[in-house]
Protein backbone atom coordinates (compact mmCIF):
# COMPACT_ATOMS: atom_id res chain seq x y z
CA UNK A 1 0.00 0.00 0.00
CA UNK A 2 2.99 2.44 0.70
CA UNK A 3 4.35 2.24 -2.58
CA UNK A 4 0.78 2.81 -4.36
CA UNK A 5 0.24 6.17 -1.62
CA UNK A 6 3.79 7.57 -2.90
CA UNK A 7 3.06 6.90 -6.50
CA UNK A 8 -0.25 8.89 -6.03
CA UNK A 9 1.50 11.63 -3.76
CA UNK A 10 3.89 12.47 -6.70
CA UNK A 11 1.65 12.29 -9.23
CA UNK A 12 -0.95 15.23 -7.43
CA UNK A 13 2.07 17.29 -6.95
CA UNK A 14 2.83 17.02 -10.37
CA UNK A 15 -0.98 17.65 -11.38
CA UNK A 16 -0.85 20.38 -9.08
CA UNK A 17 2.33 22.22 -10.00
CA UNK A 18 2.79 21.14 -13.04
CA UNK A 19 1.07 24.51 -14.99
CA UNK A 20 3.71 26.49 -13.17
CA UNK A 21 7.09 24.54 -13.20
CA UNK A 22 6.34 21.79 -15.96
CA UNK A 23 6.22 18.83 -13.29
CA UNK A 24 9.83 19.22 -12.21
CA UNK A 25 10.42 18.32 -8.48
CA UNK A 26 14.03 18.09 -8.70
CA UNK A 27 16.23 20.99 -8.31
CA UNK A 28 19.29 19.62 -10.04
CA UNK A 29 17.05 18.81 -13.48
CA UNK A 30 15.51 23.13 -13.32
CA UNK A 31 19.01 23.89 -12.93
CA UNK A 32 20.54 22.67 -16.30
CA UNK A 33 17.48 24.22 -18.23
CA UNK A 34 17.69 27.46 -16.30
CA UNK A 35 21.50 27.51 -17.03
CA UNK A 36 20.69 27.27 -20.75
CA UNK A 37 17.87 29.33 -20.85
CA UNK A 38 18.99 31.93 -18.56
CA UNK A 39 15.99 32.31 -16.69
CA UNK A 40 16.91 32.68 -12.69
CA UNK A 41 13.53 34.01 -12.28
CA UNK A 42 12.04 32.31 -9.05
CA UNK A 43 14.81 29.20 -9.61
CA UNK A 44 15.60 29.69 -5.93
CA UNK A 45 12.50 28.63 -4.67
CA UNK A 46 13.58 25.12 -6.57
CA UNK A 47 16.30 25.04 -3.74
CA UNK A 48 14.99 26.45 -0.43
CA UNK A 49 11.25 25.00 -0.75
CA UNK A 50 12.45 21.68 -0.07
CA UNK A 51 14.88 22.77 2.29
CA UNK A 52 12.00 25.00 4.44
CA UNK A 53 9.81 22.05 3.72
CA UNK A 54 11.89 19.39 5.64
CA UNK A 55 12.32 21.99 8.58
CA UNK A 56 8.67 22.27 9.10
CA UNK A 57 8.16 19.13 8.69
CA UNK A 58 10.61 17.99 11.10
């Protein structure tokens, strides 16, 4: 059941976020794009969301 509740987990994140960052939860796969684009708008919330995120959560 745990593995079936993470699949579904990542795939509303992605449904939910997807219209705004095209689905990508990694920061290291934004970062090449936003290298060769270079678009640093809002790239550092790639970085410190997950960071604040495991803070609160912990």
């Amino acid at each position: 059941l745990a593995p079936l509740l993470v699949g579904l987990t990542l795939a509303v994140n992605i449904l939910a976020i997807g219209s705004y960052t095209g689905g990508s939860l990694n920061p290291a796969r934004s970062l090449g794009p936003a290298i060769f684009a270079h678009q640093w708008d809002d790239h550092f919330v790639y970085w410190i969301g997950p960071i604040v995120g495991a803070i609160v959560a912990g």
